[in-house]
N, C-alpha and C. Protein backbone atom coordinates (compact mmCIF):
# COMPACT_ATOMS: atom_id res chain seq x y z
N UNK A 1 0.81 -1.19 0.00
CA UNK A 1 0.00 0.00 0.00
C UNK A 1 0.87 1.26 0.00
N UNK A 2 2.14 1.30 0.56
CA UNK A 2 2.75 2.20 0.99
C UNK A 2 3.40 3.10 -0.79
N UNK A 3 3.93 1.57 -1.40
CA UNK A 3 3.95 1.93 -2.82
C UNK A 3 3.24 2.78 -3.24
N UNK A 4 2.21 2.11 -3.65
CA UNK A 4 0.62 2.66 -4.40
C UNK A 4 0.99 4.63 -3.88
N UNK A 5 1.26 4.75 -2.37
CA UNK A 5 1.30 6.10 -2.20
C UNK A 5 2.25 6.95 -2.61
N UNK A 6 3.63 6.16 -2.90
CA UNK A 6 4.79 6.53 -3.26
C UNK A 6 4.49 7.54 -4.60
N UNK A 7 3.90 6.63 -5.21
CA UNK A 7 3.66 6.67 -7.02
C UNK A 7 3.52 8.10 -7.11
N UNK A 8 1.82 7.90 -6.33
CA UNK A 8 0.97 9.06 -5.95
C UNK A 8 1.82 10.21 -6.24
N UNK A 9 2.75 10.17 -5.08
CA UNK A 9 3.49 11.46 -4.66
C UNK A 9 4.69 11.95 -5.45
N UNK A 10 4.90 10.78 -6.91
CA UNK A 10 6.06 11.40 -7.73
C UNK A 10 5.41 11.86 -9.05
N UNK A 11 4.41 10.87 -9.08
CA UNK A 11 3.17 11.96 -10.04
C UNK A 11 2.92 13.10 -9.95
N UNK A 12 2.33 13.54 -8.92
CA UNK A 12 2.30 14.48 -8.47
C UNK A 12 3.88 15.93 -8.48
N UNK A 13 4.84 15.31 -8.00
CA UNK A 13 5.58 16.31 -8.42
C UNK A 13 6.30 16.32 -9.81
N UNK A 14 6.24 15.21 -10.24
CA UNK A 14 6.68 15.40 -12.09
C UNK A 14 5.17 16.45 -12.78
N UNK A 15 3.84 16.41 -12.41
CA UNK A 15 3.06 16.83 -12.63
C UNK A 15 2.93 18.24 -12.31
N UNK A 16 3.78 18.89 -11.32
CA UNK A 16 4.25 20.03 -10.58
C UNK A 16 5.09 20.90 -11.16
N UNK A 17 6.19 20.04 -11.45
CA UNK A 17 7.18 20.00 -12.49
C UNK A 17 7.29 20.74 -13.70
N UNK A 18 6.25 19.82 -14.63
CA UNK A 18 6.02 19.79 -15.69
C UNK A 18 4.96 20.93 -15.97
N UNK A 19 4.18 21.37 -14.96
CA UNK A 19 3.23 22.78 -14.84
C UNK A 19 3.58 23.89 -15.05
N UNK A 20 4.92 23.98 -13.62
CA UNK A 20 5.98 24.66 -13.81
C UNK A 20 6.84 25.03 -14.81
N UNK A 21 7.23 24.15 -15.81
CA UNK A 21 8.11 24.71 -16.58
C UNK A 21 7.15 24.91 -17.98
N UNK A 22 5.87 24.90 -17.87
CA UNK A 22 5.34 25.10 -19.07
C UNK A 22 4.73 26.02 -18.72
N UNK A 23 4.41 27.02 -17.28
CA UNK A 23 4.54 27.87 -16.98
C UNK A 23 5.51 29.37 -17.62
N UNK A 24 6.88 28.19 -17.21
CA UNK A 24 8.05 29.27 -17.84
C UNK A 24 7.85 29.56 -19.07
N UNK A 25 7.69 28.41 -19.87
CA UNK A 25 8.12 28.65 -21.05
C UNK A 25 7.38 29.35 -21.91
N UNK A 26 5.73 29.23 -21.91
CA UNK A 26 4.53 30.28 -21.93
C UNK A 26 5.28 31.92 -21.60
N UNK A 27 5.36 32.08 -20.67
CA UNK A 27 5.87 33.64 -19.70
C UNK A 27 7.02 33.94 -20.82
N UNK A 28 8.09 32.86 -20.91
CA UNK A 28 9.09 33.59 -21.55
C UNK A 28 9.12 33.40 -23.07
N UNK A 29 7.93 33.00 -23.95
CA UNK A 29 7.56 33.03 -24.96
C UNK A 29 6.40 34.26 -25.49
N UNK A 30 5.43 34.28 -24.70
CA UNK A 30 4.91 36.00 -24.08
C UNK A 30 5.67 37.05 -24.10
N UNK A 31 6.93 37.16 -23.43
CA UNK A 31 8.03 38.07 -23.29
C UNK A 31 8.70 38.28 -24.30
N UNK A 32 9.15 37.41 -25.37
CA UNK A 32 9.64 37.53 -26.51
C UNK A 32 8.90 38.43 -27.47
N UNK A 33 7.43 37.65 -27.29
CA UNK A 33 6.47 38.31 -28.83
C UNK A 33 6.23 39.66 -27.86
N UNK A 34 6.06 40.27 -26.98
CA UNK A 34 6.14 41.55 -26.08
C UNK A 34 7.35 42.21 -26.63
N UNK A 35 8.35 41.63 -26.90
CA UNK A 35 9.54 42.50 -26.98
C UNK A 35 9.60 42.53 -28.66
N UNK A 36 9.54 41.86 -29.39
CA UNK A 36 8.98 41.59 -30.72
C UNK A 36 8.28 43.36 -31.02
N UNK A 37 7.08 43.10 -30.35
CA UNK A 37 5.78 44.15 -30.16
C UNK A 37 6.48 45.37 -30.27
N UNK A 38 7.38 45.25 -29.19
CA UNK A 38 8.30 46.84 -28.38
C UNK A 38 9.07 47.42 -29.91
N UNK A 39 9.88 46.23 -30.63
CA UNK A 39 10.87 47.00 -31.55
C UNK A 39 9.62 47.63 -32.68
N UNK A 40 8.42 47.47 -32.83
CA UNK A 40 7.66 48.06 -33.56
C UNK A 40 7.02 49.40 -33.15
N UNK A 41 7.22 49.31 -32.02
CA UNK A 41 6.44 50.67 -31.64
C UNK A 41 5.30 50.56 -31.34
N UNK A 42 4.39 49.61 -31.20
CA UNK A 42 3.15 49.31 -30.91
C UNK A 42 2.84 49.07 -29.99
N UNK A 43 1.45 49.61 -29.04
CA UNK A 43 1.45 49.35 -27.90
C UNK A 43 0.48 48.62 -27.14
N UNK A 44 0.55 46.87 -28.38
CA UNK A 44 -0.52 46.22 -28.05
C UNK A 44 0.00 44.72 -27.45
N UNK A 45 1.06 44.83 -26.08
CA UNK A 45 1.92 43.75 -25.88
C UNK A 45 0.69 42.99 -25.06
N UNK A 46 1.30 41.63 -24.75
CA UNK A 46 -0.21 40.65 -23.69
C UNK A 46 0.90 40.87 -22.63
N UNK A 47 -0.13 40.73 -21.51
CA UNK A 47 0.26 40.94 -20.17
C UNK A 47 1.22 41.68 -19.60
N UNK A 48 1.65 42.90 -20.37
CA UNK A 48 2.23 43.68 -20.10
C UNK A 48 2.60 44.17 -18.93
N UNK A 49 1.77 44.31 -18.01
CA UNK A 49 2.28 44.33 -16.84
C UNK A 49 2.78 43.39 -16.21
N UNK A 50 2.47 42.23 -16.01
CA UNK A 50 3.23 41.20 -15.78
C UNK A 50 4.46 40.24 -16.20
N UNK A 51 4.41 40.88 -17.77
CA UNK A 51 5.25 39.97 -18.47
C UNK A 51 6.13 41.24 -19.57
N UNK A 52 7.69 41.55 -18.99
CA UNK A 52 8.03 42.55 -19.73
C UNK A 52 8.51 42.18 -20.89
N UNK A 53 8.35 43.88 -22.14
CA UNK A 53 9.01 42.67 -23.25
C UNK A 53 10.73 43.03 -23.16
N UNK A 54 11.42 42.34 -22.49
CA UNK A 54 12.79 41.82 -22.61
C UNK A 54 12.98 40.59 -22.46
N UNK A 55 13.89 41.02 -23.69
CA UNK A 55 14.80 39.80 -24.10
C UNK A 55 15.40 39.04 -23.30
N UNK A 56 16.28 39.41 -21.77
CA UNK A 56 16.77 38.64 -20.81
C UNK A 56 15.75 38.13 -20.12
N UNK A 57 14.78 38.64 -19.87
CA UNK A 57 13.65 38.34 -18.86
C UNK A 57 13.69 36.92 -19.67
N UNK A 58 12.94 36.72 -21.16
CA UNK A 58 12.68 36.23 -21.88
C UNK A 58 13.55 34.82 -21.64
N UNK A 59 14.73 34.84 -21.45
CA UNK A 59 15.86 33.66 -21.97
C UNK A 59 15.50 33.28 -20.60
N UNK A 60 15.52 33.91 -19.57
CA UNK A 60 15.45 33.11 -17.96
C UNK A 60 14.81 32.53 -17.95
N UNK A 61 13.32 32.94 -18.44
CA UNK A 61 12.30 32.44 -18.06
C UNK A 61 12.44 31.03 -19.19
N UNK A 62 12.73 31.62 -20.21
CA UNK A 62 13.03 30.09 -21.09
C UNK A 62 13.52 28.74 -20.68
N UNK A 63 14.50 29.40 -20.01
CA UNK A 63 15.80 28.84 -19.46
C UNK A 63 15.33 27.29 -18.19
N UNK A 64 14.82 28.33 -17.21
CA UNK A 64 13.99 27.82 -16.52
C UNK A 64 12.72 26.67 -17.31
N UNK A 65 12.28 26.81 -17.94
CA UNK A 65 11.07 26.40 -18.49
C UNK A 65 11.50 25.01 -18.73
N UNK A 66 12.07 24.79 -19.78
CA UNK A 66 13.31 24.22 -20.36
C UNK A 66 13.96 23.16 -18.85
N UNK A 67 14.70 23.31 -18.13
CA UNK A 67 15.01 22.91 -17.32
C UNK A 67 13.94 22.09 -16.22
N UNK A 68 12.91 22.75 -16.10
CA UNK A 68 11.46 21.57 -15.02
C UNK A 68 10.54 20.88 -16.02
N UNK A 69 10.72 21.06 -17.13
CA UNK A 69 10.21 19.97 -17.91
C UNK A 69 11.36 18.88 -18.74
N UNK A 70 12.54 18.86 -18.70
CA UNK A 70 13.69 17.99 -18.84
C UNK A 70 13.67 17.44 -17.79
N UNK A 71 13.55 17.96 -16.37
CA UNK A 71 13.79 17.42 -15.49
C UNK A 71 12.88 16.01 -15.07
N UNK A 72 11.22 16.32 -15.83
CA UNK A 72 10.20 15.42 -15.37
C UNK A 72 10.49 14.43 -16.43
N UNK A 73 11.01 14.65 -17.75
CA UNK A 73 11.70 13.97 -18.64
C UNK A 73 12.99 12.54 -18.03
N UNK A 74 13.67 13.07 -17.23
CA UNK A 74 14.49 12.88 -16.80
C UNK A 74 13.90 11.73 -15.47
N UNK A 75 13.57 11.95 -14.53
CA UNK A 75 12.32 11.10 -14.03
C UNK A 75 11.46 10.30 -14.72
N UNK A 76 11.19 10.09 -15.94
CA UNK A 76 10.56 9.29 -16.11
C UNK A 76 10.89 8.01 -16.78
N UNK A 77 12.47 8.76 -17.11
CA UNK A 77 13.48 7.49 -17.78
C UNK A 77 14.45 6.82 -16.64
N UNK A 78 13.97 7.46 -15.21
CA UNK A 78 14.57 6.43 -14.48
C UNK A 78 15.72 6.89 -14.01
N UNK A 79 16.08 8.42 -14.46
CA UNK A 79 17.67 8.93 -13.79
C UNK A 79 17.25 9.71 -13.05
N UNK A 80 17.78 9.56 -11.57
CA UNK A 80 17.55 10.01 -10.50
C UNK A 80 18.78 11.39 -10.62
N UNK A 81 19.86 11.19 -10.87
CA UNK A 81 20.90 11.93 -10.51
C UNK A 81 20.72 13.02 -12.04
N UNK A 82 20.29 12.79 -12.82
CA UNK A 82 20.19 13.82 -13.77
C UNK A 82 19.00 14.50 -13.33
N UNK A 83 17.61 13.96 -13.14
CA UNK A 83 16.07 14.47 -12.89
C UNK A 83 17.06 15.27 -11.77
N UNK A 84 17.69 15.00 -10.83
CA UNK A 84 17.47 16.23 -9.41
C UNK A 84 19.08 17.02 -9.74
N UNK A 85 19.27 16.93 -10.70
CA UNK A 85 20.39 17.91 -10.95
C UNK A 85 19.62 19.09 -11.87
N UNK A 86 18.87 18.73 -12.50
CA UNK A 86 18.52 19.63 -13.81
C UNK A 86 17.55 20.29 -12.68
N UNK A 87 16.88 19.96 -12.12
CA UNK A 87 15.92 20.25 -11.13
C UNK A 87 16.28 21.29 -10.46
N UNK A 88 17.89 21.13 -9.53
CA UNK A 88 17.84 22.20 -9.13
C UNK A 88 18.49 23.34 -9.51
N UNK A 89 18.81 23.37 -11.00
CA UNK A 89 19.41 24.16 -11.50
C UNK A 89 18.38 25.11 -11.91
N UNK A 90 17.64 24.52 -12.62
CA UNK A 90 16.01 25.35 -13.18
C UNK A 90 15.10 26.05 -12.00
N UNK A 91 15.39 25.17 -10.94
CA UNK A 91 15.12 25.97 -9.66
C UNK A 91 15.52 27.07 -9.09
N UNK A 92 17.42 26.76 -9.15
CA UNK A 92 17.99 28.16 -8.91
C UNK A 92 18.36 29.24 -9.39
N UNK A 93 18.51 29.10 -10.58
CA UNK A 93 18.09 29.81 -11.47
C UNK A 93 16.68 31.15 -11.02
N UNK A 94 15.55 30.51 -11.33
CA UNK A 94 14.53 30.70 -11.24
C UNK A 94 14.78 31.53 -9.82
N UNK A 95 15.03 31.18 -8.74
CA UNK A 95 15.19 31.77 -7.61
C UNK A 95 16.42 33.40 -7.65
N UNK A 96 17.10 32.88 -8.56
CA UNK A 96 18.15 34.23 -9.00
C UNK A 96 17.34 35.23 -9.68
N UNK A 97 16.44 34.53 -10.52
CA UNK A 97 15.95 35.65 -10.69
C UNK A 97 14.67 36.89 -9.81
N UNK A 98 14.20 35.65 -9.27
CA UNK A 98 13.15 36.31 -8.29
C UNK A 98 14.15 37.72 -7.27
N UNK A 99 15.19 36.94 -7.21
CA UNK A 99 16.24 37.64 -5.86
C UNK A 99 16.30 39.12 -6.51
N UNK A 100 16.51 38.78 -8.17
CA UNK A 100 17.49 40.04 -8.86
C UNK A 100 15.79 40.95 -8.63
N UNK A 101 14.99 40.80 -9.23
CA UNK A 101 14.19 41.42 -8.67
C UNK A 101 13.35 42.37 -8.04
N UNK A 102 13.77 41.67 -6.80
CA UNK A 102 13.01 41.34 -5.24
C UNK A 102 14.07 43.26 -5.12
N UNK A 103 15.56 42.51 -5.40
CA UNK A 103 16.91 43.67 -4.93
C UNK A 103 16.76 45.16 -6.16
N UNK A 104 16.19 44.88 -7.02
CA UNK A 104 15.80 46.12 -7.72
C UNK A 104 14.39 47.14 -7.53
N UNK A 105 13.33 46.20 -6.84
CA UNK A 105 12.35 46.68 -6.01
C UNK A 105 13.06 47.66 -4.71
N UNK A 106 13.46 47.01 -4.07
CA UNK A 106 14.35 47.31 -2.80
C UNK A 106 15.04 48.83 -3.69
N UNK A 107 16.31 48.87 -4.38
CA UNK A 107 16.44 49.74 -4.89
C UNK A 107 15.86 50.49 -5.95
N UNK A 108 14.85 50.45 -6.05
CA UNK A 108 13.55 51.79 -6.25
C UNK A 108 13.41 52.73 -5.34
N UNK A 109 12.83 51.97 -3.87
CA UNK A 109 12.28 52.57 -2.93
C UNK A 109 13.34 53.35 -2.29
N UNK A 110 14.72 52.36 -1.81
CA UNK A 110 15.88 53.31 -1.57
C UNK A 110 16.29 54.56 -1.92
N UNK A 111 16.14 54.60 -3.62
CA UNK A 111 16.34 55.44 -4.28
C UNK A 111 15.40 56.69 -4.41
N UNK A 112 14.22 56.26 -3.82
CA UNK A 112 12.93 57.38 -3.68
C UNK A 112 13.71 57.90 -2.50
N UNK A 113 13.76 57.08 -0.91
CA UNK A 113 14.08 57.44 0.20
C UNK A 113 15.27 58.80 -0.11
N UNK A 114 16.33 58.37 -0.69
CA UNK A 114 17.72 58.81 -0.63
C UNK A 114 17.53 60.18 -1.26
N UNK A 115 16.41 60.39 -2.27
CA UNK A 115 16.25 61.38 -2.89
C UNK A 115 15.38 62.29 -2.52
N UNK A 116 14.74 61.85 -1.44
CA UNK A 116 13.26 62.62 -0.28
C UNK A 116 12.51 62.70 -1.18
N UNK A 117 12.16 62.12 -1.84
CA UNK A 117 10.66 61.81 -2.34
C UNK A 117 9.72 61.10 -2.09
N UNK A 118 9.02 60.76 -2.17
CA UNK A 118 7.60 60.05 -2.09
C UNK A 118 7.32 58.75 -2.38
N UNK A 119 7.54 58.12 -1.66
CA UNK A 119 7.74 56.18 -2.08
C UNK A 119 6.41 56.22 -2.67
N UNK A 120 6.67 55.88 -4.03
CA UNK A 120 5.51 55.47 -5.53
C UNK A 120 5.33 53.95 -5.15
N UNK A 121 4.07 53.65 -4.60
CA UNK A 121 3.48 52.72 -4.82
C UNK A 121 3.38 52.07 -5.83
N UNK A 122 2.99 52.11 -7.08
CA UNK A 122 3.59 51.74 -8.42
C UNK A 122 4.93 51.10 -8.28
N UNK A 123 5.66 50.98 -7.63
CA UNK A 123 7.01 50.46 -7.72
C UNK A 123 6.38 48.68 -7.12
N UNK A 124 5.45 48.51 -6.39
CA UNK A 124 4.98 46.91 -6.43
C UNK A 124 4.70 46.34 -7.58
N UNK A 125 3.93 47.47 -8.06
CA UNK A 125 3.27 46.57 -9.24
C UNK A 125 4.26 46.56 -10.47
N UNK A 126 4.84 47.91 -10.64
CA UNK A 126 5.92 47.53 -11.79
C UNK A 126 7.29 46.73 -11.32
N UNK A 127 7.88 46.57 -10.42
CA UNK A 127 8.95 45.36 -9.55
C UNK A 127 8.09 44.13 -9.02
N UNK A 128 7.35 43.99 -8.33
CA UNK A 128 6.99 42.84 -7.67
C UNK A 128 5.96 42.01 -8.30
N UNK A 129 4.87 42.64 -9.40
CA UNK A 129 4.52 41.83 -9.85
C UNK A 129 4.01 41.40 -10.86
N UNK A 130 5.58 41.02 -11.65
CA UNK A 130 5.89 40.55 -12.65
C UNK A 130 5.67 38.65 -12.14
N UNK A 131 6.28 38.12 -13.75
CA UNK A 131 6.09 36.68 -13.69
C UNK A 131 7.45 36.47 -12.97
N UNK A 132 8.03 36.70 -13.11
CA UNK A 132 9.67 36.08 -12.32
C UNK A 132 9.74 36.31 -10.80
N UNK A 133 8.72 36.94 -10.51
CA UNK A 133 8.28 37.38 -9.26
C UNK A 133 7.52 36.32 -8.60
N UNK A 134 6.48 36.18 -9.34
CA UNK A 134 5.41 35.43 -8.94
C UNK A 134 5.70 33.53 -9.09
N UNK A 135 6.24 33.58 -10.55
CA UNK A 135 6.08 32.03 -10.24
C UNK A 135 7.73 31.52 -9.28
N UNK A 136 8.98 32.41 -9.08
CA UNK A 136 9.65 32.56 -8.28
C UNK A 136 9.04 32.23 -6.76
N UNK A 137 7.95 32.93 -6.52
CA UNK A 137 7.81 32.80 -4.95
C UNK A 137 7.12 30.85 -4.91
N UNK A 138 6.20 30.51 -5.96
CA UNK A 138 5.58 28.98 -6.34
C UNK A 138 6.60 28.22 -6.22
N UNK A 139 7.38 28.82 -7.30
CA UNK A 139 9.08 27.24 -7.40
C UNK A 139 10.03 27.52 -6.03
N UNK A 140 9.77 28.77 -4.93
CA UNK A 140 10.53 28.65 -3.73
C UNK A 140 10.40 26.94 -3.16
N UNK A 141 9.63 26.68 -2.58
CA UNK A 141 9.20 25.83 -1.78
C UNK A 141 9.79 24.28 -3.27
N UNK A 142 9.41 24.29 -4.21
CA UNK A 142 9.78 23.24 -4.76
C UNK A 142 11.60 23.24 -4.75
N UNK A 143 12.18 24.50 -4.55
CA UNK A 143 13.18 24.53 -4.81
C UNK A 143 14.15 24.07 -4.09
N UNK A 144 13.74 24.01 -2.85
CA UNK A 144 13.92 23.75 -1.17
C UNK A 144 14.11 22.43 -1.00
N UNK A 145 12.86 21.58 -1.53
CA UNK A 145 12.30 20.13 -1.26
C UNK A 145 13.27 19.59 -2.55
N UNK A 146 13.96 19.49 -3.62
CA UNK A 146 14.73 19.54 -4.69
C UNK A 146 16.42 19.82 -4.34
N UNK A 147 16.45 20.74 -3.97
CA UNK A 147 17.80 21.10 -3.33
C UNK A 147 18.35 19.87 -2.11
N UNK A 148 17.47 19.90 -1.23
CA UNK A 148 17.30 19.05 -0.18
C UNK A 148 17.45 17.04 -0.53
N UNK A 149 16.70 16.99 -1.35
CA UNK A 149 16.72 15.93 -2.19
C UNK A 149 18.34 15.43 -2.60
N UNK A 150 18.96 16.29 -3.20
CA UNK A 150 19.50 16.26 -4.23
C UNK A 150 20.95 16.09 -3.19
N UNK A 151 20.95 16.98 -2.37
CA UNK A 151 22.04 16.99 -1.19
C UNK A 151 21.99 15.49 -0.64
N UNK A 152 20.94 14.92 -0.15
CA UNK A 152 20.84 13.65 0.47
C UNK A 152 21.30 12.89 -0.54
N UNK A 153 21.51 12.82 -1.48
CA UNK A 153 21.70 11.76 -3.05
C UNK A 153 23.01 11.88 -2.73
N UNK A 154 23.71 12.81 -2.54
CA UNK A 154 24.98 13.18 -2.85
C UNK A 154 25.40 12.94 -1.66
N UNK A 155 25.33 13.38 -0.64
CA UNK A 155 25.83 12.26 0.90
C UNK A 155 26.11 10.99 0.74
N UNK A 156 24.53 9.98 0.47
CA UNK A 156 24.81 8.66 0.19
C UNK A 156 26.14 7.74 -0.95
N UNK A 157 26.29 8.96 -1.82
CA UNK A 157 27.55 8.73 -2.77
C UNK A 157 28.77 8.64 -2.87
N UNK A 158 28.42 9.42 -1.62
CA UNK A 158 30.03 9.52 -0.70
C UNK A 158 30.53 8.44 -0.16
């Protein structure tokens, strides 16, 4: 029985996984045709507020995307040490970017402070909530349980 639950629970995160990085890859395919949009001059990008059109944004998020769906790839052919390597790379990644961010939000507001002006509220919504923001804070917790994983693999190898 204990099996049967095992299954459950790797379904479930290849299914997590695989959400995740088709998540990314959506966001940073969005971001492209956004930035596409931008070199025309037109000002009819999708999700614009959430999804900028740059090109770097674009490759991370690719990047990432790319990486949690190889990874469920990778799991399903039975390699443990590739599935939780690619895993937590697409993870940390993903987490670098949330950080870069998180630290350019931070220096907005600094930069209001330092200059005695008026902390612009607008600085959440144009820094914090973007996609690298948001699905960043989702893949935290997977990133953790993955990292963690991946460390214990590598003890036993020793």
């Amino acid at each position: 029985m204990a099996h049967v639950g095992a299954r459950h629970v790797k379904v479930l995160n290849l299914s997590v996984l695989t959400a995740l990085g088709l998540a990314y890859l959506l966001t940073g395919l969005i971001s492209i045709i956004n930035w596409c949009i931008s070199l025309t001059s037109a000002n009819q990008q999708l999700y614009s507020n959430f999804i900028p059109g740059d090109l770097g944004f674009a490759l991370v998020a690719l990047t990432v995307g790319v990486s949690l769906t190889t990874s469920a790839y990778y799991a399903l052919r039975g390699d443990r040490a590739t599935h939780l390597a690619v895993v937590a790379c697409g993870t940390w990644l993903a987490q670098g970017a949330l950080t870069i961010q998180v630290m350019a939000a931070a220096a907005a507001v600094l930069d209001s402070i330092v200059l005695g002006e008026e902390v612009n509220y607008s600085i959440i919504s144009e820094y914090l909530l973007r996609m690298d923001v948001i699905l960043g804070c989702v893949v935290l917790p997977v990133s953790v349980l993955y990292t963690l994983m991946l460390k214990k693999m590598i003890k036993r190898s020793k």
